[in-house]
C-alpha atoms as a PDB file:
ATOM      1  CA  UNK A   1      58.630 -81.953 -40.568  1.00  0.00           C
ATOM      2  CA  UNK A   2      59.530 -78.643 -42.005  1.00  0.00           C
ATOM      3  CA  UNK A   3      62.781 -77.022 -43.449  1.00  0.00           C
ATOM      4  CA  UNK A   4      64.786 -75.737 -41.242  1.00  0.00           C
ATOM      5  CA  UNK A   5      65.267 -72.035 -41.204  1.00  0.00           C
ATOM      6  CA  UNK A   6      68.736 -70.303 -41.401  1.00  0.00           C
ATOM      7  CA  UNK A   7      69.560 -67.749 -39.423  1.00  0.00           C
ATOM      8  CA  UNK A   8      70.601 -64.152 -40.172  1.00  0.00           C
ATOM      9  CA  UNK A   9      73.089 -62.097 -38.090  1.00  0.00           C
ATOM     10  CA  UNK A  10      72.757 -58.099 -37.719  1.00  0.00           C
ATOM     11  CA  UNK A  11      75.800 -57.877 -40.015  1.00  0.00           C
ATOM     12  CA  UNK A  12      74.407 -59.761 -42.751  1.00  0.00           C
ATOM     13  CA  UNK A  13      71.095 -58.435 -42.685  1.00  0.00           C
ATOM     14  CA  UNK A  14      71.633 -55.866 -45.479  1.00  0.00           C
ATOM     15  CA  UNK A  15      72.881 -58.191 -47.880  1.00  0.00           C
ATOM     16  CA  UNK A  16      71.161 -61.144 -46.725  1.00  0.00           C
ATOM     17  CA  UNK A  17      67.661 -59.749 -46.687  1.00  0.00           C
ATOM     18  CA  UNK A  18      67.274 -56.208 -48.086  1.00  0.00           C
ATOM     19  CA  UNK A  19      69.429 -57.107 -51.244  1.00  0.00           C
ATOM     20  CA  UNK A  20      68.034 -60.333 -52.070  1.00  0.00           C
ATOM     21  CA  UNK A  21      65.949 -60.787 -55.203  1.00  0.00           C
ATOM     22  CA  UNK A  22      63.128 -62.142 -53.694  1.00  0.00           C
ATOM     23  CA  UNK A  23      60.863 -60.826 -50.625  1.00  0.00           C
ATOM     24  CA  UNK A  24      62.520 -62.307 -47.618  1.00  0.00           C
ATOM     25  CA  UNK A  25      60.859 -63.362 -44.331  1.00  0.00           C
ATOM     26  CA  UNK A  26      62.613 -62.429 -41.211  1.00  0.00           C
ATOM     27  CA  UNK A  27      61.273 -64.612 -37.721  1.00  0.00           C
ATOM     28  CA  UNK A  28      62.463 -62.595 -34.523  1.00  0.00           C
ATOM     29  CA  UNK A  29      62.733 -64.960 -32.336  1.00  0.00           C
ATOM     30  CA  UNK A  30      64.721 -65.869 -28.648  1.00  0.00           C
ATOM     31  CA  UNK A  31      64.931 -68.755 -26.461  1.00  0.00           C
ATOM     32  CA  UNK A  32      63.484 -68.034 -23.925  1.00  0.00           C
ATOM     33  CA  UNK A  33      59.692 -67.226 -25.689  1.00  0.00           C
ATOM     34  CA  UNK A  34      56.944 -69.826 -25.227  1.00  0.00           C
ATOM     35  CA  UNK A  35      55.166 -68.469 -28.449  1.00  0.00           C
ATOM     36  CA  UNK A  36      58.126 -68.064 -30.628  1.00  0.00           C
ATOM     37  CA  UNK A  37      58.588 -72.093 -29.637  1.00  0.00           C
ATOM     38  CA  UNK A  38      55.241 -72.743 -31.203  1.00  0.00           C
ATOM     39  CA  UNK A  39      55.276 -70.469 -34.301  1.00  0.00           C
ATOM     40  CA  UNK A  40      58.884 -71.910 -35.667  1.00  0.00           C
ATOM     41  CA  UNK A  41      57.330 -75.371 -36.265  1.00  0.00           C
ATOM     42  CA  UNK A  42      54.232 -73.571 -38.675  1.00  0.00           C
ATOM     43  CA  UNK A  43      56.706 -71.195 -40.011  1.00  0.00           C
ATOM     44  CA  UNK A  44      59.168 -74.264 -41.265  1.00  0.00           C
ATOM     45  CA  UNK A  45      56.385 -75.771 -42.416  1.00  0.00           C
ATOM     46  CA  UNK A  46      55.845 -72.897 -44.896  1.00  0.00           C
ATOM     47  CA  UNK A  47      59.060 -72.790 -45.942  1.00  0.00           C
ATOM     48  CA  UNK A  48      59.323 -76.323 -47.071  1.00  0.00           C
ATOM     49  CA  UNK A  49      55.915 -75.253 -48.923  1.00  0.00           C
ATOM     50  CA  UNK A  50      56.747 -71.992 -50.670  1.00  0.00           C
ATOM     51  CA  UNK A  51      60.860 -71.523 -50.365  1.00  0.00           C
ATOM     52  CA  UNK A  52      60.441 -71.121 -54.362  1.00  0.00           C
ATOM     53  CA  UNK A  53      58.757 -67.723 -53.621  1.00  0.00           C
ATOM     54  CA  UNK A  54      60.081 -66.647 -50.596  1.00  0.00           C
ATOM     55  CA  UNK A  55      63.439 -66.700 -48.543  1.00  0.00           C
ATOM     56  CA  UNK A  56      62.298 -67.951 -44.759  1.00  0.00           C
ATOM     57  CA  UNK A  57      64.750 -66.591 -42.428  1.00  0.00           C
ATOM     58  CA  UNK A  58      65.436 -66.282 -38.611  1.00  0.00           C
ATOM     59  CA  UNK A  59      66.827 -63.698 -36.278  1.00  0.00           C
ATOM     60  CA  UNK A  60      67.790 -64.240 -32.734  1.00  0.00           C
ATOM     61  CA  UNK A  61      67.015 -61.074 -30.920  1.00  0.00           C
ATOM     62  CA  UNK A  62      69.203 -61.366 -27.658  1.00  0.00           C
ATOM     63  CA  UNK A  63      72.081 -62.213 -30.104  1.00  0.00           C
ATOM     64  CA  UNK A  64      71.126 -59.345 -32.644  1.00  0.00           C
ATOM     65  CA  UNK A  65      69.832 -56.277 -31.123  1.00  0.00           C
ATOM     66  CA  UNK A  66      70.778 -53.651 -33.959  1.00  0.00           C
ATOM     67  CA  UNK A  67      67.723 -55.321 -36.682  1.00  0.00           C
ATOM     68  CA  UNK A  68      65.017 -55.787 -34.292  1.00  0.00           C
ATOM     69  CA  UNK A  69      65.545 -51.762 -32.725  1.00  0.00           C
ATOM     70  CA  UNK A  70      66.103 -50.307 -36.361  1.00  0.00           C
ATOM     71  CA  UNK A  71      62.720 -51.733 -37.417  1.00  0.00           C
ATOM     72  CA  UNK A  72      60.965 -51.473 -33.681  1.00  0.00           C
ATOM     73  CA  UNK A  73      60.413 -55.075 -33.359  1.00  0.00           C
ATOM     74  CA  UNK A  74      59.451 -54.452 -29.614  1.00  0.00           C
ATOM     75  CA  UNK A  75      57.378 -57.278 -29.569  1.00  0.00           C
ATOM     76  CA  UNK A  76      58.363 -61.365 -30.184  1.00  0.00           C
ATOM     77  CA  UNK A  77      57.494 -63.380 -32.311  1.00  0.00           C
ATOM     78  CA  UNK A  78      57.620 -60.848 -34.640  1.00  0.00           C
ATOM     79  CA  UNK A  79      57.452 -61.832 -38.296  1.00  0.00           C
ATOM     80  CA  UNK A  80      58.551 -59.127 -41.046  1.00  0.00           C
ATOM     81  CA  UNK A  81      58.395 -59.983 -44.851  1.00  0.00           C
ATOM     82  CA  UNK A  82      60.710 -57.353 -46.747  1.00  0.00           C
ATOM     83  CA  UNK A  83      60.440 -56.519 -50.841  1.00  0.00           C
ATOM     84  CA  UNK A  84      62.990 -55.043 -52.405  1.00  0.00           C
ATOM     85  CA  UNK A  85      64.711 -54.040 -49.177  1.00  0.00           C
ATOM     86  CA  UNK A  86      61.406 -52.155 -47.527  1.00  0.00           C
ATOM     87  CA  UNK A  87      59.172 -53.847 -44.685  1.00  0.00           C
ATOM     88  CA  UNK A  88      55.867 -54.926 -46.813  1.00  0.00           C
ATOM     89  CA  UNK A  89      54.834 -56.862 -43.705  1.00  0.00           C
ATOM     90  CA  UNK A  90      54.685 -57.329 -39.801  1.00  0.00           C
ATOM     91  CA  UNK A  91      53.063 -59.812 -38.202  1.00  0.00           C
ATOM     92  CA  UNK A  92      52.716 -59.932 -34.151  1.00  0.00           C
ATOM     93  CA  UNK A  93      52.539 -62.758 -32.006  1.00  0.00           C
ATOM     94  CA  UNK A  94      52.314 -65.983 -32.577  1.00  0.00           C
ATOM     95  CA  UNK A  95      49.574 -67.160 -35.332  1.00  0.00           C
ATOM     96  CA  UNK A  96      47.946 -70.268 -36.518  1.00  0.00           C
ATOM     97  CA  UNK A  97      49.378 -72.030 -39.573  1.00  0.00           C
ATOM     98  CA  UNK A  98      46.090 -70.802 -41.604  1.00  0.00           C
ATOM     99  CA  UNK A  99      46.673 -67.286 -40.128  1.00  0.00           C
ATOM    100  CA  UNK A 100      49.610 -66.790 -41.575  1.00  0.00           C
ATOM    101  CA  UNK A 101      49.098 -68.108 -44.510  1.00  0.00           C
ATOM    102  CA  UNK A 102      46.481 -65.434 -44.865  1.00  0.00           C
ATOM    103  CA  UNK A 103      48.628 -63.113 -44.104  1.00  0.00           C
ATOM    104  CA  UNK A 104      51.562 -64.336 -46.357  1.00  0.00           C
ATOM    105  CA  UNK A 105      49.362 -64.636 -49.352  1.00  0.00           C
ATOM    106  CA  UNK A 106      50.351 -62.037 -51.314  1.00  0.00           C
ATOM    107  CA  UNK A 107      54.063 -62.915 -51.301  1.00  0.00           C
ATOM    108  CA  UNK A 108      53.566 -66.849 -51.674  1.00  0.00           C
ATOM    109  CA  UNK A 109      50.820 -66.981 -54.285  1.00  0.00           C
END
């Protein structure tokens, strides 16, 4: 089993994500989406994995609508890695575990 993700709210977001030291992964996400159900297992999985390197973070986007407009997350799952508070990465729709890792190499390597 994986670590569990924390949540971030719209009003944390800022300081949460675009302040923090480290790149950040942000996992739109809402209850009601089938794929978002079978990406959060993978994506805790990683996080248990490479937490040193990487903050693994999730954002409800019925609950949080200001994050997902500013950065046109129009699409969910939508997974955005931020550096230095800039997007360095989107990923759309859900992926296998080996997919994303791929894709997450650069920031957990």
């Amino acid at each position: 089993m994986g670590e569990k993700m924390n949540a971030v709210t719209d009003s944390e977001f800022d300081q949460t994500v675009l302040k923090s030291d480290k790149p950040v992964l942000v996992d739109f996400w809402a209850e009601w989406c089938g794929p978002c159900r079978q990406v959060s297992p993978i994506l805790e999985e990683l996080a248990q994995d490479h937490s040193d390197k990487i903050t693994f973070l999730k954002m409800n986007v019925d609950e949080n609508p200001v994050t997902p407009s500013n950065y046109k997350v129009t699409g969910i799952p939508t997974i955005n890695v931020y550096v230095n508070g800039e997007l360095a990465k989107s990923i759309v729709g859900a992926k296998p575990k080996a997919a994303l890792l791929k894709e997450l190499a650069a920031f957990t390597d």
